[in-house]
C-alpha atoms as a PDB file:
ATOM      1  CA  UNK A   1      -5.711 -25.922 -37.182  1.00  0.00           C
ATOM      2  CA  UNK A   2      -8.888 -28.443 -36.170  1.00  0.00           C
ATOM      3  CA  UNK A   3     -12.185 -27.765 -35.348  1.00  0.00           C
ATOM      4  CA  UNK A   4     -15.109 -29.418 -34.921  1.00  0.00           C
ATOM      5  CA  UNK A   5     -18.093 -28.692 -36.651  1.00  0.00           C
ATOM      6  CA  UNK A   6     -21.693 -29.642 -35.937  1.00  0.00           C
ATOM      7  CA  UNK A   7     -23.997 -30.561 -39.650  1.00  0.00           C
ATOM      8  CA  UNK A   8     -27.497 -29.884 -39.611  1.00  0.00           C
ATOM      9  CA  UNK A   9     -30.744 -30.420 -41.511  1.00  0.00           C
ATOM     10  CA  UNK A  10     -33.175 -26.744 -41.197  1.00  0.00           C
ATOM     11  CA  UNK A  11     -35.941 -27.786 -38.772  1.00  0.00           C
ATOM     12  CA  UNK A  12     -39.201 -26.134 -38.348  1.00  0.00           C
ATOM     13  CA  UNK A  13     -39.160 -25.091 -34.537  1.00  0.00           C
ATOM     14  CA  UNK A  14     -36.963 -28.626 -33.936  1.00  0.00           C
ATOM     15  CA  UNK A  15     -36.641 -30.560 -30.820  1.00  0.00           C
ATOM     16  CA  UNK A  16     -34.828 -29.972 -27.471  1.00  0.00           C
ATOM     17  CA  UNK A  17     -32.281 -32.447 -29.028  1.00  0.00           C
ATOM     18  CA  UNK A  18     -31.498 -29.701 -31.914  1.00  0.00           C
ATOM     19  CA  UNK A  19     -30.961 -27.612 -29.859  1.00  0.00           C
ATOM     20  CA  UNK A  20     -28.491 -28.848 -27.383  1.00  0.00           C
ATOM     21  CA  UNK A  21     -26.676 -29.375 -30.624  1.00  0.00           C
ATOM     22  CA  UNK A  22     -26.644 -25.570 -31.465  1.00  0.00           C
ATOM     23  CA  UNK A  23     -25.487 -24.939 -27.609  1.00  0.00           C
ATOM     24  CA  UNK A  24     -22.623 -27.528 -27.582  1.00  0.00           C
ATOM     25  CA  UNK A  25     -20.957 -26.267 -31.180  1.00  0.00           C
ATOM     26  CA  UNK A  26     -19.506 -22.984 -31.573  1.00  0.00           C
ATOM     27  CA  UNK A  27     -19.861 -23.134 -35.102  1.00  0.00           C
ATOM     28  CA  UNK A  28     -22.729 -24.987 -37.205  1.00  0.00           C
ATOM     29  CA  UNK A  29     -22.507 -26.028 -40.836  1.00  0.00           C
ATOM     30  CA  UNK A  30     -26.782 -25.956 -41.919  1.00  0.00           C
ATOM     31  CA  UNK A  31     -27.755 -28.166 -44.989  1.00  0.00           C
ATOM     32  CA  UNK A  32     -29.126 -26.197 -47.656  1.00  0.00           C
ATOM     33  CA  UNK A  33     -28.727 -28.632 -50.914  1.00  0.00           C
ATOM     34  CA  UNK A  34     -30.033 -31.622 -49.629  1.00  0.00           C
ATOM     35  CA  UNK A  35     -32.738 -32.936 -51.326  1.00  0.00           C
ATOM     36  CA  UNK A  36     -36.749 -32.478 -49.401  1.00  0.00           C
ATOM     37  CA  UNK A  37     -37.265 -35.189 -47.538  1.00  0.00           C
ATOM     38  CA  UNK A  38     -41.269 -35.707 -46.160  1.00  0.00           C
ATOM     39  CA  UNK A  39     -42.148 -36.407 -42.644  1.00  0.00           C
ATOM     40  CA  UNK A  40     -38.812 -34.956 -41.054  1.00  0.00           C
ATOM     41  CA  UNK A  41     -38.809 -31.677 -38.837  1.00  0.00           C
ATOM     42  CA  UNK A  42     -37.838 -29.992 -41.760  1.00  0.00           C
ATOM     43  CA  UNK A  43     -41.687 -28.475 -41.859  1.00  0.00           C
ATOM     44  CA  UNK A  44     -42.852 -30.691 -38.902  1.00  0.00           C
ATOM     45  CA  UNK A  45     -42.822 -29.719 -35.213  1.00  0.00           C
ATOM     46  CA  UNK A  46     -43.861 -31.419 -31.868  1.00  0.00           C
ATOM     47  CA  UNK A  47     -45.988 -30.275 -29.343  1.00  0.00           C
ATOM     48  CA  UNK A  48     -47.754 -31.318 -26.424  1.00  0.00           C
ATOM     49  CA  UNK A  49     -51.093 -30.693 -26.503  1.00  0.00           C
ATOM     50  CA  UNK A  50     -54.054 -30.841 -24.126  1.00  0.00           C
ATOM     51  CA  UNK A  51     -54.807 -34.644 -25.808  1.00  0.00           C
ATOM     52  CA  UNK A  52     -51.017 -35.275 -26.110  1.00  0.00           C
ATOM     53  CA  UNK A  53     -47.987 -34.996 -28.806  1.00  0.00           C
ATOM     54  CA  UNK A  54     -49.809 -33.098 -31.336  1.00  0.00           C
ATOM     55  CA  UNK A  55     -48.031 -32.629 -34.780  1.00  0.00           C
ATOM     56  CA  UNK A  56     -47.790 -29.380 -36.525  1.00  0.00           C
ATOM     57  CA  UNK A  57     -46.995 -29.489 -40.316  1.00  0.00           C
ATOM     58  CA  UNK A  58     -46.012 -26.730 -42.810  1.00  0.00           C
ATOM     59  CA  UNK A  59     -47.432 -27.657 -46.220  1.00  0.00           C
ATOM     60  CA  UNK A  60     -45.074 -27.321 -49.477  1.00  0.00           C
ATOM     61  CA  UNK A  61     -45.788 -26.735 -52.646  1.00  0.00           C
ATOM     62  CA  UNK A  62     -45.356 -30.433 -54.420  1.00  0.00           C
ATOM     63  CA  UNK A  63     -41.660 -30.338 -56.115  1.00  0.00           C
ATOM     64  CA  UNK A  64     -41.724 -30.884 -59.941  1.00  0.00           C
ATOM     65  CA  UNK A  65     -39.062 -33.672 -58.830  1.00  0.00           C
ATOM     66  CA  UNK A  66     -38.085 -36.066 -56.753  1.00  0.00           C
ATOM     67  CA  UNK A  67     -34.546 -34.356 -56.297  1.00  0.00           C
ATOM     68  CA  UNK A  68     -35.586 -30.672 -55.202  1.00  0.00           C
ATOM     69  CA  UNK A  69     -33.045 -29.154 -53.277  1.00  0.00           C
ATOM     70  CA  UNK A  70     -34.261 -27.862 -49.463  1.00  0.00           C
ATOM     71  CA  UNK A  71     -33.181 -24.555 -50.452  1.00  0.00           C
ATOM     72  CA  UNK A  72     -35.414 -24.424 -52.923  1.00  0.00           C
ATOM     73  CA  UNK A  73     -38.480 -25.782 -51.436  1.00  0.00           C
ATOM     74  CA  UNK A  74     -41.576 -23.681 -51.449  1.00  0.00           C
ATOM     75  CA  UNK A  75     -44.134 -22.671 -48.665  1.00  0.00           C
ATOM     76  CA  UNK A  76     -47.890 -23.361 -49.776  1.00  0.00           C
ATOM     77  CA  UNK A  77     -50.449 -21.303 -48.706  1.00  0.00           C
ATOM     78  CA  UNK A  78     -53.117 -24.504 -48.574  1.00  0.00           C
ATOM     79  CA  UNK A  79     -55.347 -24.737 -45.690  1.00  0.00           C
ATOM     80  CA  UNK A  80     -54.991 -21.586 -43.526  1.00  0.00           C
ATOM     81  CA  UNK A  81     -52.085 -23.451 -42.127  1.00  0.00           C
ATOM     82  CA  UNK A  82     -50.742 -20.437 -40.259  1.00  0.00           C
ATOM     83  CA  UNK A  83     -54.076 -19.684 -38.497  1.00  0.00           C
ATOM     84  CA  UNK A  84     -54.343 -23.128 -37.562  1.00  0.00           C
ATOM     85  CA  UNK A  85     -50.654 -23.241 -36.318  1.00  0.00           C
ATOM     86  CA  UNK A  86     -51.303 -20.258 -33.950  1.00  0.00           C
ATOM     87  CA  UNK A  87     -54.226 -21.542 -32.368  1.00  0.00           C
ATOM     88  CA  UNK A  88     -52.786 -24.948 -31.501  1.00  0.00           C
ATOM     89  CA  UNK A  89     -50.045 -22.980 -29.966  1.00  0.00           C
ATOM     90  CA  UNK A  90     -52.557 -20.936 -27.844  1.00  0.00           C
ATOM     91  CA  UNK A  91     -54.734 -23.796 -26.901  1.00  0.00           C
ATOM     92  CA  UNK A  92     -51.760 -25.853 -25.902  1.00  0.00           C
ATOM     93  CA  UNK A  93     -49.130 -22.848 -23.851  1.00  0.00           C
ATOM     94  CA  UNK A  94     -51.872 -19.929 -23.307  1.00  0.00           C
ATOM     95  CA  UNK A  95     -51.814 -21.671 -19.328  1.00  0.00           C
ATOM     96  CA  UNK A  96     -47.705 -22.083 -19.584  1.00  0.00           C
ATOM     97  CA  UNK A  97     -45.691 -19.771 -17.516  1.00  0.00           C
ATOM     98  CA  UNK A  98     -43.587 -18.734 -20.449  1.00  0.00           C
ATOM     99  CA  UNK A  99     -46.877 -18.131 -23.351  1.00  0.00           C
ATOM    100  CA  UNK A 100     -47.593 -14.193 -23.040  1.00  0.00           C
ATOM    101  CA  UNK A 101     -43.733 -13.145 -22.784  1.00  0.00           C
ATOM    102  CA  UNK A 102     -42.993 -14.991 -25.622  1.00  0.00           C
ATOM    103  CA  UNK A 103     -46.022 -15.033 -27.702  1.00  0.00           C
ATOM    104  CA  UNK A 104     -45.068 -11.336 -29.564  1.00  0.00           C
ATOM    105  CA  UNK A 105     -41.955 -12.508 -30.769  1.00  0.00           C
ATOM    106  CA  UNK A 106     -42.970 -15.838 -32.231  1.00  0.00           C
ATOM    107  CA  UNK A 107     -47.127 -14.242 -33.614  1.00  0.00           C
ATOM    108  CA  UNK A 108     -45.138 -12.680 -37.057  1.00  0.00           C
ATOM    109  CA  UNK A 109     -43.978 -16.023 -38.033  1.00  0.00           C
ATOM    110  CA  UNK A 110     -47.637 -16.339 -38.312  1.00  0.00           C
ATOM    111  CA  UNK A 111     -48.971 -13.122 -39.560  1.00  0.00           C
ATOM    112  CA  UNK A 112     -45.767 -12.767 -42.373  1.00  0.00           C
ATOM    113  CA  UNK A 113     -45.281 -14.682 -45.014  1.00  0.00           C
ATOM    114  CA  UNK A 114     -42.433 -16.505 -46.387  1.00  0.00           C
ATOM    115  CA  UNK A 115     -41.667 -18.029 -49.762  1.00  0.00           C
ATOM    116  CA  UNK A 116     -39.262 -20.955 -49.080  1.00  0.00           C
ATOM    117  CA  UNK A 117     -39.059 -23.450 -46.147  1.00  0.00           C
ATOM    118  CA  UNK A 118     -35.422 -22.756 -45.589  1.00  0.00           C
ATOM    119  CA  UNK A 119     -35.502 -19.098 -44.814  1.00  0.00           C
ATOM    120  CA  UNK A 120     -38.635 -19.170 -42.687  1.00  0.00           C
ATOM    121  CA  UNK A 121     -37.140 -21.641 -40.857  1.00  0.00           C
ATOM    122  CA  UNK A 122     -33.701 -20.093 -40.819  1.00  0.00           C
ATOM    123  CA  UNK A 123     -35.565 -16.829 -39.475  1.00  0.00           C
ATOM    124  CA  UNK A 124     -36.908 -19.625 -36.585  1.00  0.00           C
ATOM    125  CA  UNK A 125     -34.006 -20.459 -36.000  1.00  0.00           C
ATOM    126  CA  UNK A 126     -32.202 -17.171 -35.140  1.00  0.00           C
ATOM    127  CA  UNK A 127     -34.801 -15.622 -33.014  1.00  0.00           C
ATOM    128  CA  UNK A 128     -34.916 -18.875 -31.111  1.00  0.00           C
ATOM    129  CA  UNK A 129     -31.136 -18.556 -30.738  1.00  0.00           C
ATOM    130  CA  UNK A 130     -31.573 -15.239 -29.440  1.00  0.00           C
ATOM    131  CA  UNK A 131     -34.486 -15.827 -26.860  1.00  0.00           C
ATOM    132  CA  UNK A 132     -32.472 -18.578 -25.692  1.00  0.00           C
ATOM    133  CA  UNK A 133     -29.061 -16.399 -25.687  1.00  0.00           C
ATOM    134  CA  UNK A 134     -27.048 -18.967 -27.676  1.00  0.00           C
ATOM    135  CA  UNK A 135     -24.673 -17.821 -30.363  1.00  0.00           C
ATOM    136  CA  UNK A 136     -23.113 -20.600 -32.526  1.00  0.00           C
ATOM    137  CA  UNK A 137     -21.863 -19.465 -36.089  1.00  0.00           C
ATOM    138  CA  UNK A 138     -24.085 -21.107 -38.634  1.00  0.00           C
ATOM    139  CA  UNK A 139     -22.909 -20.858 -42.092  1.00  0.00           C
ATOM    140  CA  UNK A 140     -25.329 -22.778 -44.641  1.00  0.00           C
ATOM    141  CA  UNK A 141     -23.458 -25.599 -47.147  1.00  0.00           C
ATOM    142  CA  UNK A 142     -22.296 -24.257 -50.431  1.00  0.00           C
ATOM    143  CA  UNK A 143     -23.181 -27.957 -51.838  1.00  0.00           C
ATOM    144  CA  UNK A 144     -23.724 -31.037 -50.589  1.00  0.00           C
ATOM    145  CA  UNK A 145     -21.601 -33.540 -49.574  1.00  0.00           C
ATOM    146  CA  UNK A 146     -21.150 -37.278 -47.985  1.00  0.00           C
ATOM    147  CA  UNK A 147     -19.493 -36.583 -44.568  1.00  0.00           C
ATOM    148  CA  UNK A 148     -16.998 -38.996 -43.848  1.00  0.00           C
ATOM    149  CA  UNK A 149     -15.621 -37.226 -40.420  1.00  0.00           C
ATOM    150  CA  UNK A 150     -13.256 -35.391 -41.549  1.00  0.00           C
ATOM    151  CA  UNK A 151     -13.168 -32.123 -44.138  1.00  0.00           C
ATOM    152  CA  UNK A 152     -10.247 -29.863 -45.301  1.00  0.00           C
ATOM    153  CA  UNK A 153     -10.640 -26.393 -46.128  1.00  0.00           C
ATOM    154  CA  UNK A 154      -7.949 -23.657 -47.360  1.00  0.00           C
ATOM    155  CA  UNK A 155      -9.308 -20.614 -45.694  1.00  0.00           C
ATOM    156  CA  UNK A 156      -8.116 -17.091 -45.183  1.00  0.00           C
ATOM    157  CA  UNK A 157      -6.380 -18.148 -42.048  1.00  0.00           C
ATOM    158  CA  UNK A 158      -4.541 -20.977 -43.942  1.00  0.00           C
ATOM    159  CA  UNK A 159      -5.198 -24.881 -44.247  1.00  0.00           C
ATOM    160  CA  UNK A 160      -8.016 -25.885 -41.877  1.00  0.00           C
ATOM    161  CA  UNK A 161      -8.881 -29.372 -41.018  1.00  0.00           C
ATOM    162  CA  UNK A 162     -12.794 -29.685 -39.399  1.00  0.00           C
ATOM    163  CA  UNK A 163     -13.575 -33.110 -37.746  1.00  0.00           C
ATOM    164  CA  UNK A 164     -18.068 -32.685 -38.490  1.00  0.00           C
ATOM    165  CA  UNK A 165     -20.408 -34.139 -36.667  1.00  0.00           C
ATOM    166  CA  UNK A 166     -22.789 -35.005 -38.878  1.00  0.00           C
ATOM    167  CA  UNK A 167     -26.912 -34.857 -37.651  1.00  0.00           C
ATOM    168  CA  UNK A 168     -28.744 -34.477 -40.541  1.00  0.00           C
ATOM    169  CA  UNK A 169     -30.513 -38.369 -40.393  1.00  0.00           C
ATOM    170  CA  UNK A 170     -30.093 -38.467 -36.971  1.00  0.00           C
ATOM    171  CA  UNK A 171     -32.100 -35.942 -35.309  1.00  0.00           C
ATOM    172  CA  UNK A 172     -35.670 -37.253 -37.202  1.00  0.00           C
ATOM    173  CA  UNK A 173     -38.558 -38.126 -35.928  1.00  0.00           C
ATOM    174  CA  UNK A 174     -38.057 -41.655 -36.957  1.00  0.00           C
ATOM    175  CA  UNK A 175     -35.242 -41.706 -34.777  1.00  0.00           C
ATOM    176  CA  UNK A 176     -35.287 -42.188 -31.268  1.00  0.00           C
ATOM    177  CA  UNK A 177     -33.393 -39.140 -29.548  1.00  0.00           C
ATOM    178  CA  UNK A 178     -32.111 -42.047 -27.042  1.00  0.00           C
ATOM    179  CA  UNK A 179     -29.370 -43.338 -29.711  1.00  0.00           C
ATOM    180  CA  UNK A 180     -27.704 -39.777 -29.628  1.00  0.00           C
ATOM    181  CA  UNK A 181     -25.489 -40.616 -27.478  1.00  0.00           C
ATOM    182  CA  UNK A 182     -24.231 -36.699 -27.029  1.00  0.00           C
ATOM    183  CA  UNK A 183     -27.558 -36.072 -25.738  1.00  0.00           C
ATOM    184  CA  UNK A 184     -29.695 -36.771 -22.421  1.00  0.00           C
ATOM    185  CA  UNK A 185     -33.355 -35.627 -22.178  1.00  0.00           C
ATOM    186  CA  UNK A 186     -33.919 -34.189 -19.085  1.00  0.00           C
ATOM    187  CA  UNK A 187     -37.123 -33.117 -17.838  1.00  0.00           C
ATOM    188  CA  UNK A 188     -38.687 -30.406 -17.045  1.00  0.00           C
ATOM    189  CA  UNK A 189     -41.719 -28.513 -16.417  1.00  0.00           C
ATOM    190  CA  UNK A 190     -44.907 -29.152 -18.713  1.00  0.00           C
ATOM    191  CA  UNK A 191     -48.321 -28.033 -18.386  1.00  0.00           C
ATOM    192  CA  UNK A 192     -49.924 -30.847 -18.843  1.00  0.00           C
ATOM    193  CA  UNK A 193     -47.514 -33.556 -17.112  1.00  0.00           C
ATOM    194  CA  UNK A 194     -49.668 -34.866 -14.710  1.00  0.00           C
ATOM    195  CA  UNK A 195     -51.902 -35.851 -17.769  1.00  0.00           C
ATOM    196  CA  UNK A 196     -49.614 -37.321 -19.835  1.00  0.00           C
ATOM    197  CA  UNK A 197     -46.535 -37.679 -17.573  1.00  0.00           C
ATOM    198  CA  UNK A 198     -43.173 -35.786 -19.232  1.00  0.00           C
ATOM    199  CA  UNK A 199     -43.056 -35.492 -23.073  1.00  0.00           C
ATOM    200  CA  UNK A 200     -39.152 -35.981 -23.837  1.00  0.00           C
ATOM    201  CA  UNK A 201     -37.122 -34.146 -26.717  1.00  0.00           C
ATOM    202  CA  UNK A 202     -40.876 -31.808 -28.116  1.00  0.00           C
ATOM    203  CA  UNK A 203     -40.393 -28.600 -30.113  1.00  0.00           C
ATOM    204  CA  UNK A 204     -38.450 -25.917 -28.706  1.00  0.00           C
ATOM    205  CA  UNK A 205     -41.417 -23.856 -28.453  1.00  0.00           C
ATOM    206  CA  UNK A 206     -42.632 -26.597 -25.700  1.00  0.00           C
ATOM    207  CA  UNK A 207     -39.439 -25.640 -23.834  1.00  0.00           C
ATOM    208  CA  UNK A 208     -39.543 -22.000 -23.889  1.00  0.00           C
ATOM    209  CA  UNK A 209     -43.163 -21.788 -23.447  1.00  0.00           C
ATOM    210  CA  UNK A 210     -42.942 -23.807 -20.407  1.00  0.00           C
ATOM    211  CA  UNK A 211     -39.369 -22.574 -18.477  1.00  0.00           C
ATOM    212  CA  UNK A 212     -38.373 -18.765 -20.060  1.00  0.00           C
ATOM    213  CA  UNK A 213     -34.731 -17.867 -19.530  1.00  0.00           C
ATOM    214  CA  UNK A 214     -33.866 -21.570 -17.767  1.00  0.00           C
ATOM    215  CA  UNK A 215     -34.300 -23.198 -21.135  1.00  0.00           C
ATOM    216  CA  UNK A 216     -30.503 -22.376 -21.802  1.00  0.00           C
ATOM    217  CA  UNK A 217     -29.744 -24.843 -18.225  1.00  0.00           C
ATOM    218  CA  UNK A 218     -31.777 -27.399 -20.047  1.00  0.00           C
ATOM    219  CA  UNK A 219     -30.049 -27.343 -23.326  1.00  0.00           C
ATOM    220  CA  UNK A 220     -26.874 -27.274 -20.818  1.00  0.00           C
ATOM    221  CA  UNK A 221     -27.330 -30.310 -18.841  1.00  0.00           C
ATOM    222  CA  UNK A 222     -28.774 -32.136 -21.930  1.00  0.00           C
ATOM    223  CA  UNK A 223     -25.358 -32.324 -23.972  1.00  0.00           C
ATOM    224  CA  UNK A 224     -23.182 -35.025 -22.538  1.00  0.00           C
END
């Protein structure tokens, strides 16, 4: 038996380009024992904002090592982060087509709290999946490994061979989205385009927010 297999990094509310990922794999292996890495979309998200791309950043609690595992990362509670999260989301989609239909679903990531990075942004994750209607099987690592293209695995159903696709340094924000080469960012509508012209491969939020139940056609036409 083969399949292919898509490896991620967790992302807080990650790109368009993370997405199309999760729509063109059936099944999704997500990283859990890598170690934190700073200045990823692991606790950083995109948006565009009335003045432009406007960075939103979940603060940690400092690791007592270099080496901490994701999984194991901790949410701080420094700066009334989540307040200030919310009302950049207001101030920059309360005028979006999409804000007001969406806003009750995304307000208790916001009002809740969370102990580790990985499982608030796990929980993310799965509502996003189910706004958008997408339904990939995402099973998190059990340990981490170099992925060399190729993994064997004897399973229930007997000796499986998975060819992964492996994403976890390449979806970044220090990577341009344009050397995917699995991926095309098409545009669509934003609410402040004819400021700032079209704002490729921003948080998800950006593209629910902005086109509702055609974010799926998006993702769709964005996987080559």
């Amino acid at each position: 038996m083969m399949n292919t297999v898509c490896l991620l990094s967790t992302t807080y509310f990650g790109p368009v380009q993370y997405y199309a990922k999760l729509y063109a794999y059936p099944e999704v292996w997500m990283e859990a024992h890598e170690h934190y890495v700073k200045q990823t979309y692991r606790n950083r998200c995109l948006i565009a904002s009335p003045s432009g791309v406007q960075a939103l950043t979940v603060p940690v609690v400092k690791p007592g090592t270099d080496k901490c595992l994701m999984k194991d990362i901790r949410i701080s509670d420094h700066g009334n982060w989540r307040h200030l999260h919310w009302n950049a989301l207001e101030t920059a989609y309360r005028n979006s087509p999409f804000f007001e239909y969406y806003a009750d679903d995304f307000l208790p990531f916001y009002t809740q709290k969370w102990d580790f990075l990985f499982d608030f942004n796990e929980a993310i994750r799965a509502k996003v999946c189910e706004l958008i209607d997408l339904h990939p099987k995402v099973l998190p690592t059990a340990s981490y490994g170099v992925i060399n293209g190729m993994n064997s695995v004897d399973s229930a159903v007997g000796y499986v061979e998975y060819a992964v696709d492996d994403f976890r340094e390449k979806i970044s924000p220090k990577v341009p989205s344009a050397m995917d080469k699995g991926f095309v960012s098409n545009s669509y509508y934003q609410v402040f385009r004819e400021k700032h012209g079209f704002l490729p491969n921003l948080s998800v939020v950006d593209l629910l927010f902005n086109m509702g139940p055609e974010a799926v056609l998006v993702l769709r036409d964005s996987v080559i």
